[in-house]
Each structure stands twice: as C-alpha cells, then as structure tokens.
PDB file of N, CA and C in Angstrom:
ATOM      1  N   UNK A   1     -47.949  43.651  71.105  1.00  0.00           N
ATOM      2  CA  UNK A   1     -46.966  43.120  70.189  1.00  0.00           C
ATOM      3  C   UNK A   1     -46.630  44.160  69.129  1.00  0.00           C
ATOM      4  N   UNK A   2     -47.802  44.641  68.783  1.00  0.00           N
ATOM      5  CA  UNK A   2     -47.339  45.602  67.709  1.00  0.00           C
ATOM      6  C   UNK A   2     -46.884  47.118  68.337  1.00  0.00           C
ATOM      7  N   UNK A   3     -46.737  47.110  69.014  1.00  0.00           N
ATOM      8  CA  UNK A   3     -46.169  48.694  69.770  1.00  0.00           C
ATOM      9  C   UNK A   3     -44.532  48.192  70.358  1.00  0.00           C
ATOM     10  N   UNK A   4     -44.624  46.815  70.770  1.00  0.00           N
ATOM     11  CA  UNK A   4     -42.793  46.154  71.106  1.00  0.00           C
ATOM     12  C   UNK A   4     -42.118  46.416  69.277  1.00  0.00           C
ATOM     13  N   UNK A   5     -42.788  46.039  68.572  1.00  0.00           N
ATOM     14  CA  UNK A   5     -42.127  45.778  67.248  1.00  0.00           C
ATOM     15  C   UNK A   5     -42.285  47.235  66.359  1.00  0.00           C
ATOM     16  N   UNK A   6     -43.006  48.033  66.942  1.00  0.00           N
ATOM     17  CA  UNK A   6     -42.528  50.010  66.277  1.00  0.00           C
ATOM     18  C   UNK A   6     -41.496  49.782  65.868  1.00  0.00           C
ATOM     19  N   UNK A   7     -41.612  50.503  64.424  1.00  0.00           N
ATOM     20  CA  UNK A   7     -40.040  50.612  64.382  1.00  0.00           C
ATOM     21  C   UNK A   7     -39.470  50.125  63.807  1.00  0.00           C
ATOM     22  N   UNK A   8     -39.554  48.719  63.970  1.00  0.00           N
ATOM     23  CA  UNK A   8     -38.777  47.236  62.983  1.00  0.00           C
ATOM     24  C   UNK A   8     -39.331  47.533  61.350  1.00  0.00           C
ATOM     25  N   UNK A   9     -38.831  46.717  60.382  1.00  0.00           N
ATOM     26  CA  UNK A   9     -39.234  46.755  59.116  1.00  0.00           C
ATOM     27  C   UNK A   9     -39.911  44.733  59.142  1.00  0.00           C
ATOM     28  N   UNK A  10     -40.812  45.142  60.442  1.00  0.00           N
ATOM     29  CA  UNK A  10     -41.486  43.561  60.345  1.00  0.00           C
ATOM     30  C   UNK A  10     -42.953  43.806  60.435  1.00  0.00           C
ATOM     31  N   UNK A  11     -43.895  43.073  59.375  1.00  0.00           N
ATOM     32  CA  UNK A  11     -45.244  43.852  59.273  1.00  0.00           C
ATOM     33  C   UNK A  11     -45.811  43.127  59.892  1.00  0.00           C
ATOM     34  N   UNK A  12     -46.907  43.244  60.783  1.00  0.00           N
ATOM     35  CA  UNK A  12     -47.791  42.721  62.063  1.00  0.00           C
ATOM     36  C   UNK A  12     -49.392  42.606  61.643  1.00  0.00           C
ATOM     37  N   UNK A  13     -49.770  41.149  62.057  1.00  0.00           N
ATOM     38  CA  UNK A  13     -51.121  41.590  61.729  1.00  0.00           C
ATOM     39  C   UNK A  13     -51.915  41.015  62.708  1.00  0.00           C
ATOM     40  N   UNK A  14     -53.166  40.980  62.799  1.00  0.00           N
ATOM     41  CA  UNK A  14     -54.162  40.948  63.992  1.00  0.00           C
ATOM     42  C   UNK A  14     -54.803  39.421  63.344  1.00  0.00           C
ATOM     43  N   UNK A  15     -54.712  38.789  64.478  1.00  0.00           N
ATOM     44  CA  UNK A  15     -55.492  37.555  64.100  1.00  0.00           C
ATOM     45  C   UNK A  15     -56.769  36.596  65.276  1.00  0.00           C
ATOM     46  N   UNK A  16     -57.989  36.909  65.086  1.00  0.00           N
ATOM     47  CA  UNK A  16     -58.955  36.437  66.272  1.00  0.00           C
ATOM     48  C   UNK A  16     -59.204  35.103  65.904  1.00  0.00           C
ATOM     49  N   UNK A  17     -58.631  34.379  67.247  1.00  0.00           N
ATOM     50  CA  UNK A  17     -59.070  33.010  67.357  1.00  0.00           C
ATOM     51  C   UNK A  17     -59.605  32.509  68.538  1.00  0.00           C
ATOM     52  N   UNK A  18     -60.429  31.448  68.566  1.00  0.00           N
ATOM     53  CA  UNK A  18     -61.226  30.736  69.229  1.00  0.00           C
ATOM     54  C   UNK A  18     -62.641  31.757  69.810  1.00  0.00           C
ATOM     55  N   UNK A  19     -63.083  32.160  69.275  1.00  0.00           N
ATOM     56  CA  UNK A  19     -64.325  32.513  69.325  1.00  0.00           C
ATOM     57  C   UNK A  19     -65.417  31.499  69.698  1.00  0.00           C
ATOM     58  N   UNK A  20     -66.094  32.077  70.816  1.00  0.00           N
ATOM     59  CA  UNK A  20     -66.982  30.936  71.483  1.00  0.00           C
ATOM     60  C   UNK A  20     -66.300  29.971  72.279  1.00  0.00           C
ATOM     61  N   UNK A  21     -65.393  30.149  72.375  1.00  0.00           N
ATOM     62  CA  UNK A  21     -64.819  28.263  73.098  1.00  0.00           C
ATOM     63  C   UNK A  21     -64.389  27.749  72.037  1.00  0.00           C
ATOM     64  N   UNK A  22     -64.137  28.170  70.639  1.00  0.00           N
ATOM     65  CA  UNK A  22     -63.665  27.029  69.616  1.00  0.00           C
ATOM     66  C   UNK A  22     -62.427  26.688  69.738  1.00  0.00           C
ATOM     67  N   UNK A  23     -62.377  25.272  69.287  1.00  0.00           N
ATOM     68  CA  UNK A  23     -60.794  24.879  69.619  1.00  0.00           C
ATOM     69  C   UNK A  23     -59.870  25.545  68.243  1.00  0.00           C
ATOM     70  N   UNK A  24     -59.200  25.648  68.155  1.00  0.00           N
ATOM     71  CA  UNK A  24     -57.387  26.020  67.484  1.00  0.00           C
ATOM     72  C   UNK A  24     -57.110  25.254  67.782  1.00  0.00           C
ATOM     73  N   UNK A  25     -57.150  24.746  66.348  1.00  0.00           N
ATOM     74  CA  UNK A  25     -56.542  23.005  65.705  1.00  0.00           C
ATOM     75  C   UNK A  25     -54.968  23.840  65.511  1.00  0.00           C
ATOM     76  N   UNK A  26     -54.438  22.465  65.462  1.00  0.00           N
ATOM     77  CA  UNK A  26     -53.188  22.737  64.893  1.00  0.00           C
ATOM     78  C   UNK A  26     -52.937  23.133  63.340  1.00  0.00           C
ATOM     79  N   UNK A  27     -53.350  22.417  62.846  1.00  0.00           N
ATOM     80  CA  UNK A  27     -53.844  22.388  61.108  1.00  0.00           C
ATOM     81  C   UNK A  27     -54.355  24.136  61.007  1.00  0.00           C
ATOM     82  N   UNK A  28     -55.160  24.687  61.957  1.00  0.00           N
ATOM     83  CA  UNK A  28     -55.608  26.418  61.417  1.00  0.00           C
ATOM     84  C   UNK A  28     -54.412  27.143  61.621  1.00  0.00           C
ATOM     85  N   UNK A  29     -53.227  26.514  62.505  1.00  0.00           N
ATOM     86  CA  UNK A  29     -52.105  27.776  62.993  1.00  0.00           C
ATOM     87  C   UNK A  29     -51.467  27.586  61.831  1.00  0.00           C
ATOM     88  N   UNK A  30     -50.779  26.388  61.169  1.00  0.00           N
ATOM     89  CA  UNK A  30     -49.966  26.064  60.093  1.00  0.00           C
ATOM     90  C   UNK A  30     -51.043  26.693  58.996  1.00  0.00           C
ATOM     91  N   UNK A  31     -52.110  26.442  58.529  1.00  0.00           N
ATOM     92  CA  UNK A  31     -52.653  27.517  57.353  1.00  0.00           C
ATOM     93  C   UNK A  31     -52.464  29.169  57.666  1.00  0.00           C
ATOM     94  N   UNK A  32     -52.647  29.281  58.897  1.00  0.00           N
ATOM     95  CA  UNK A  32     -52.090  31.029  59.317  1.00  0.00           C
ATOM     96  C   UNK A  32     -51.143  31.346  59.075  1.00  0.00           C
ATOM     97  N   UNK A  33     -49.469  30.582  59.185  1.00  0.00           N
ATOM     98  CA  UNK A  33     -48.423  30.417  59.355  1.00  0.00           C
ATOM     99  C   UNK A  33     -48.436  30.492  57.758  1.00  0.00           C
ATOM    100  N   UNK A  34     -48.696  29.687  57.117  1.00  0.00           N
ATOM    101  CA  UNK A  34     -48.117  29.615  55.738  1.00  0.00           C
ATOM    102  C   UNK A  34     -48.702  30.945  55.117  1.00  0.00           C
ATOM    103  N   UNK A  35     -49.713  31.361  55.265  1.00  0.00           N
ATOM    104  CA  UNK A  35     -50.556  32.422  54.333  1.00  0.00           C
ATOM    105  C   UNK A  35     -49.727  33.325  54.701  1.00  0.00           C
ATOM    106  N   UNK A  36     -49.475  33.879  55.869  1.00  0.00           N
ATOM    107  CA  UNK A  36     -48.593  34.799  56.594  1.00  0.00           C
ATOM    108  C   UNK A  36     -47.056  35.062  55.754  1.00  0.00           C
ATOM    109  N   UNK A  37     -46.432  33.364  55.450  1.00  0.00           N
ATOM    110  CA  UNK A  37     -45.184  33.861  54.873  1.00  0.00           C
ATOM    111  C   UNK A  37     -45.305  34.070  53.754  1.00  0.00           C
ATOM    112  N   UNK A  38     -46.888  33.530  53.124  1.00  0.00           N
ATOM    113  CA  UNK A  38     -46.731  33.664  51.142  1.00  0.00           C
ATOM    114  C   UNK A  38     -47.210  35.021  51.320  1.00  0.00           C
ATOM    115  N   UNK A  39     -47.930  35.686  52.210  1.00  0.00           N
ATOM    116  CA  UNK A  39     -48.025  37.317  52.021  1.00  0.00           C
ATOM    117  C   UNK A  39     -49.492  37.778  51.898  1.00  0.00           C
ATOM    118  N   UNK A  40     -50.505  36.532  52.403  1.00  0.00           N
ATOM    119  CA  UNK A  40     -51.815  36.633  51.656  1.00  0.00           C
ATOM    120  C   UNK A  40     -52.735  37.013  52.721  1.00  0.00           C
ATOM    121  N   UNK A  41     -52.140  37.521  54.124  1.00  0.00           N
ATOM    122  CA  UNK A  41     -53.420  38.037  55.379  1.00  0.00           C
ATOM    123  C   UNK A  41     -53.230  38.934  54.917  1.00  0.00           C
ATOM    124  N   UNK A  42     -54.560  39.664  55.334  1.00  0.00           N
ATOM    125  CA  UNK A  42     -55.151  41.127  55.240  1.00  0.00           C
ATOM    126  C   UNK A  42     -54.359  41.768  56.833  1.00  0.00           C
ATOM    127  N   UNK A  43     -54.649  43.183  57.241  1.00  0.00           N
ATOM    128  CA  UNK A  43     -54.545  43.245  58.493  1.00  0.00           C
ATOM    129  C   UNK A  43     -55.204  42.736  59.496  1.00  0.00           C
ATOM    130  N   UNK A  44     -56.231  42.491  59.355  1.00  0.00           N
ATOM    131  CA  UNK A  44     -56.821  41.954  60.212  1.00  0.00           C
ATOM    132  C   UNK A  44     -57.690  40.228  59.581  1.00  0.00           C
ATOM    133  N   UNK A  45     -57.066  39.409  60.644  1.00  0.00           N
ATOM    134  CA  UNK A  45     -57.557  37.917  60.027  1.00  0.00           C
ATOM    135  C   UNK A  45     -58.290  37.306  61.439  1.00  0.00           C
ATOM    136  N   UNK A  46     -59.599  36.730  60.895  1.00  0.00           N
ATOM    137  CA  UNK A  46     -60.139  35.652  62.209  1.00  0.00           C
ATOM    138  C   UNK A  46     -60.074  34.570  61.650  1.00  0.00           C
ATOM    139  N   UNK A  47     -58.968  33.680  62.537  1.00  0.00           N
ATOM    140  CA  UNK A  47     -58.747  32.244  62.216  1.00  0.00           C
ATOM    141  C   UNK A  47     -60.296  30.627  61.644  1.00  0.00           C
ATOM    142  N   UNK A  48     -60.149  31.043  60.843  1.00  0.00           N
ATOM    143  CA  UNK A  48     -61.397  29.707  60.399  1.00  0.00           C
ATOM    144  C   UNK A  48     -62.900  30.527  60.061  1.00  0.00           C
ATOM    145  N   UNK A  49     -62.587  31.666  60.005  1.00  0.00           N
ATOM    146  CA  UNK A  49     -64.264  32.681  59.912  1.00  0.00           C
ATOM    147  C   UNK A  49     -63.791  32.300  58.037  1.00  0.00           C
ATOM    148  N   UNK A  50     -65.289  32.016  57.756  1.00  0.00           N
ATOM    149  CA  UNK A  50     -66.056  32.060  56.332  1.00  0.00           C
ATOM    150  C   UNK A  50     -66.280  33.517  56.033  1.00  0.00           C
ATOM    151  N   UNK A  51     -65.711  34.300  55.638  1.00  0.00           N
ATOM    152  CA  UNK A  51     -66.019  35.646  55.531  1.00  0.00           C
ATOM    153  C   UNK A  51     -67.136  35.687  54.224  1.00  0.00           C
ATOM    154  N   UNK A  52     -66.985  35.056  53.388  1.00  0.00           N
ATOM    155  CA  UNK A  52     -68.451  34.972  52.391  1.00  0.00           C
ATOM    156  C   UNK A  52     -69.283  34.575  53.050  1.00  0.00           C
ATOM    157  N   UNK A  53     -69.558  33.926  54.215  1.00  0.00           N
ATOM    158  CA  UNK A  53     -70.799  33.848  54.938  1.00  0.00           C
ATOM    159  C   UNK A  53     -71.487  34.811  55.435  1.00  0.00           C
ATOM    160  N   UNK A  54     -70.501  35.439  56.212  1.00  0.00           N
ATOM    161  CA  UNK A  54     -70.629  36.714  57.481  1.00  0.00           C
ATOM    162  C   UNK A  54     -70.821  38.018  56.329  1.00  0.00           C
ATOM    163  N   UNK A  55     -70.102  38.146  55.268  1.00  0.00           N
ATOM    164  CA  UNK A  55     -70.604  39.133  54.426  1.00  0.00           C
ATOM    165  C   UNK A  55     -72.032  38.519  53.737  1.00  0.00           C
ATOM    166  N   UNK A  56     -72.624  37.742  53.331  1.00  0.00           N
ATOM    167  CA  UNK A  56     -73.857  37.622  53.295  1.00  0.00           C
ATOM    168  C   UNK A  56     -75.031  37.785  54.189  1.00  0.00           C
ATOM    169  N   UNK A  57     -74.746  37.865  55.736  1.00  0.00           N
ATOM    170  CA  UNK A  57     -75.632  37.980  56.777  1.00  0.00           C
ATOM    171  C   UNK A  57     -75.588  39.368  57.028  1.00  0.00           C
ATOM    172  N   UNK A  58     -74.073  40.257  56.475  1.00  0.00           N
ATOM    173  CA  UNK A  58     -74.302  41.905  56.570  1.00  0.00           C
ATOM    174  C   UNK A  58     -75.011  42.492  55.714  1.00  0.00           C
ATOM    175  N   UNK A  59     -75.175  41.835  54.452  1.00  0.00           N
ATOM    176  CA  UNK A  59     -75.992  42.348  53.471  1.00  0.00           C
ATOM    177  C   UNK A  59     -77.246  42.540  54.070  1.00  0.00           C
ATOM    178  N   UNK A  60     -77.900  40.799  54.358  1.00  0.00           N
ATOM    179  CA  UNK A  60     -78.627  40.786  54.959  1.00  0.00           C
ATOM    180  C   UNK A  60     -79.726  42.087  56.099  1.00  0.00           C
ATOM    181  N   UNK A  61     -78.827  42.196  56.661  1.00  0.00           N
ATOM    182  CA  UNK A  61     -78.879  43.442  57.515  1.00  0.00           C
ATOM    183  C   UNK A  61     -78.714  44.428  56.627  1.00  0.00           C
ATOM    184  N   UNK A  62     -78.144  45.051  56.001  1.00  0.00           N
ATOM    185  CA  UNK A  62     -78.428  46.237  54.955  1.00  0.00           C
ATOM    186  C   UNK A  62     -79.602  46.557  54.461  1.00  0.00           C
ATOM    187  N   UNK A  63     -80.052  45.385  54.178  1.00  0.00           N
ATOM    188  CA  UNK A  63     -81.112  45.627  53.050  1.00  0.00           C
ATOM    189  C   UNK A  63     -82.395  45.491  53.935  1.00  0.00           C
ATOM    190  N   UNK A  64     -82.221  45.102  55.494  1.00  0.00           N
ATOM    191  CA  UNK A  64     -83.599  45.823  56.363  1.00  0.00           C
ATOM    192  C   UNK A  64     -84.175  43.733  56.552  1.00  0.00           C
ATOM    193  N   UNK A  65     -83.268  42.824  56.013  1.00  0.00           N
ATOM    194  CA  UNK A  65     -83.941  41.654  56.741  1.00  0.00           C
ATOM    195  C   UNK A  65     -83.583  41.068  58.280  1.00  0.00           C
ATOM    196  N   UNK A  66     -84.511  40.924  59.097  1.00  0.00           N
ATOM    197  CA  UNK A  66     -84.242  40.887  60.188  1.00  0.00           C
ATOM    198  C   UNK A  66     -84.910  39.786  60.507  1.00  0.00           C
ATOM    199  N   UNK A  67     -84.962  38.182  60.221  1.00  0.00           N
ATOM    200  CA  UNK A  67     -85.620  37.260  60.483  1.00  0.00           C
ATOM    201  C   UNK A  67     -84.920  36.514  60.989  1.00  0.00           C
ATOM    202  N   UNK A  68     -84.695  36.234  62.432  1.00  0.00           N
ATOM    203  CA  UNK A  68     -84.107  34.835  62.985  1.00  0.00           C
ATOM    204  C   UNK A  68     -83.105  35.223  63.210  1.00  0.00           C
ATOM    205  N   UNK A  69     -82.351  35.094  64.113  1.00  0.00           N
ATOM    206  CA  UNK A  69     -80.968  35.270  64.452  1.00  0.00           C
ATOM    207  C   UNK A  69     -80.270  35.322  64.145  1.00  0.00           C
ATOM    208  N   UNK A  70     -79.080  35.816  63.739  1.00  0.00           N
ATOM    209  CA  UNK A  70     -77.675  35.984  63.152  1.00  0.00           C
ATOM    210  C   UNK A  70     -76.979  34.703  62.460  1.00  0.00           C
ATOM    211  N   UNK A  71     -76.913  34.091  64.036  1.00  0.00           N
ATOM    212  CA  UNK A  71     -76.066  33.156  64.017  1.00  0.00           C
ATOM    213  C   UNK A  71     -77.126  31.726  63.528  1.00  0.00           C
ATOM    214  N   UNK A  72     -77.869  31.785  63.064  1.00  0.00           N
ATOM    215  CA  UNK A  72     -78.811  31.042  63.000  1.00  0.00           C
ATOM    216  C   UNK A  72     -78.942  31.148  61.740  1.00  0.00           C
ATOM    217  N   UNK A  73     -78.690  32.133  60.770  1.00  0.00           N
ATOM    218  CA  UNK A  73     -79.166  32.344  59.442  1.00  0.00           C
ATOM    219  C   UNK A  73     -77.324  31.977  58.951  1.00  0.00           C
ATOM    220  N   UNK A  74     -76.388  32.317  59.387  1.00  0.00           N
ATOM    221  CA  UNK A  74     -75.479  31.799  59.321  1.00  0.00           C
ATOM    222  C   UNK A  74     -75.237  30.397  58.801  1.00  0.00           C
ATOM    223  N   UNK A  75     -75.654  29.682  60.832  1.00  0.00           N
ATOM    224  CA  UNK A  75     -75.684  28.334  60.362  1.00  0.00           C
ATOM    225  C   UNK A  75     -76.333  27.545  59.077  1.00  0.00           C
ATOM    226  N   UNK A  76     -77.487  28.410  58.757  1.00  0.00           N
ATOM    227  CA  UNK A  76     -78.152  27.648  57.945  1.00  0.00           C
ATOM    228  C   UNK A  76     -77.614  27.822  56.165  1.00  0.00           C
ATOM    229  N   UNK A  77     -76.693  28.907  56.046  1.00  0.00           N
ATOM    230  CA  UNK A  77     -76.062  29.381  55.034  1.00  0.00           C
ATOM    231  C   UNK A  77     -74.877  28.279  55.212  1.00  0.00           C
ATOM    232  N   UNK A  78     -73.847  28.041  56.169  1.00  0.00           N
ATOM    233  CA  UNK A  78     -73.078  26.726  55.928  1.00  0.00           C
ATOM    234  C   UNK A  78     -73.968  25.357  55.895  1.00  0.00           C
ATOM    235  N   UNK A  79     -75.459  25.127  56.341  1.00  0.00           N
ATOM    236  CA  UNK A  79     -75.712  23.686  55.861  1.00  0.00           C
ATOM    237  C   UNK A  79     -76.224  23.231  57.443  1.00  0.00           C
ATOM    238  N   UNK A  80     -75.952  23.355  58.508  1.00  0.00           N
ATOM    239  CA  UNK A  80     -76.108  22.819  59.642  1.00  0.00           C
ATOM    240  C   UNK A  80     -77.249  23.368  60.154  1.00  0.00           C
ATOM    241  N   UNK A  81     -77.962  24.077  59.830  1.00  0.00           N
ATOM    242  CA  UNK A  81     -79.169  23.747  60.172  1.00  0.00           C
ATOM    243  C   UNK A  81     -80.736  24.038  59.273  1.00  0.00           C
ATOM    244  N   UNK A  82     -81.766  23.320  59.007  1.00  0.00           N
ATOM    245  CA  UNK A  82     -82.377  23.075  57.914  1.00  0.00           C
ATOM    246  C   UNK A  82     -83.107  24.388  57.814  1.00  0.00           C
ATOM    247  N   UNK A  83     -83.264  24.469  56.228  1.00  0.00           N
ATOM    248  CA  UNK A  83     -84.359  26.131  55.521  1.00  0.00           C
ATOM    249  C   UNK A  83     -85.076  25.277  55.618  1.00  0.00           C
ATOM    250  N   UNK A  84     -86.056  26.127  56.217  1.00  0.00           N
ATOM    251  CA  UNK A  84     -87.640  25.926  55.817  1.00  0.00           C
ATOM    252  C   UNK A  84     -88.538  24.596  56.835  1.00  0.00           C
ATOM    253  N   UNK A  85     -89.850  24.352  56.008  1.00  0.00           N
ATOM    254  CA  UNK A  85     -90.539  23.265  57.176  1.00  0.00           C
ATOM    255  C   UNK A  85     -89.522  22.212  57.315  1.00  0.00           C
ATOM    256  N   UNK A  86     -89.921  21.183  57.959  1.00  0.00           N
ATOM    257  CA  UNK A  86     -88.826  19.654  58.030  1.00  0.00           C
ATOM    258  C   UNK A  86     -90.508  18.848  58.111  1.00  0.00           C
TER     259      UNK A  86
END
C-alpha cells in the first residue's frame, strides 16, 4: 500500500491487528479511523495493544528480570491473572 501511494501527498501508517486469533471488533476500526483523521497514530500502531503494559514488561527485561513468562507477567499487569499465593 505504501509503495502504490509513493508519491501522493497522503501519509500512510502501519497498523497490526488481530494478533493471536483476536477478533477486530468493529468499535477498534472506528477508534483507528477517528485517531487517524484527528492526526494522533504514530507510524506504526497495533490495534488494542496497551503499550504502557508492553513498555513495562521491556523494562522488565532491561533491568535483567526474567521470572515467568512474558505474556504471563503481562496478563497479570492488566488484572487477569492473580500476583502471588491464592
């Protein structure tokens, strides 16, 4: 898409969706759609990613912690799955 549109004075940006099998609601294209015309994607956008999450799990990794899975320390940073004993 962006190599058909060289050229044009129309700015293009990259957007990853459905990761894993996730569905693309209708409701995430119309928030894409609107952010898009008020001017507010970056170049590169993944539809419904928490990026304050995923930048907390890179820190994570920076700073040499390596406990439990990615996606697991993730989940447990949005709430869905429990810290600590139960």
């Amino acid at each position: 898409m962006r190599l058909a549109l060289a050229g044009l004075p129309i700015e293009v940006h990259c957007v990853v969706a459905g990761l894993g099998g996730r569905a693309i609601t209708s409701a995430s294209l119309e928030r894409l759609l609107a952010d898009g015309l008020a001017g507010r994607l970056p170049a590169l956008t993944f539809l419904d990613l928490r990026a304050d999450i995923v930048s907390r799990e890179l820190a994570r990794l920076a700073e040499g912690h390596r406990s439990g899975p990615h996606a697991e320390n993730i989940l447990r940073d949005v709430g869905v799955v429990a810290s600590g004993a139960v």
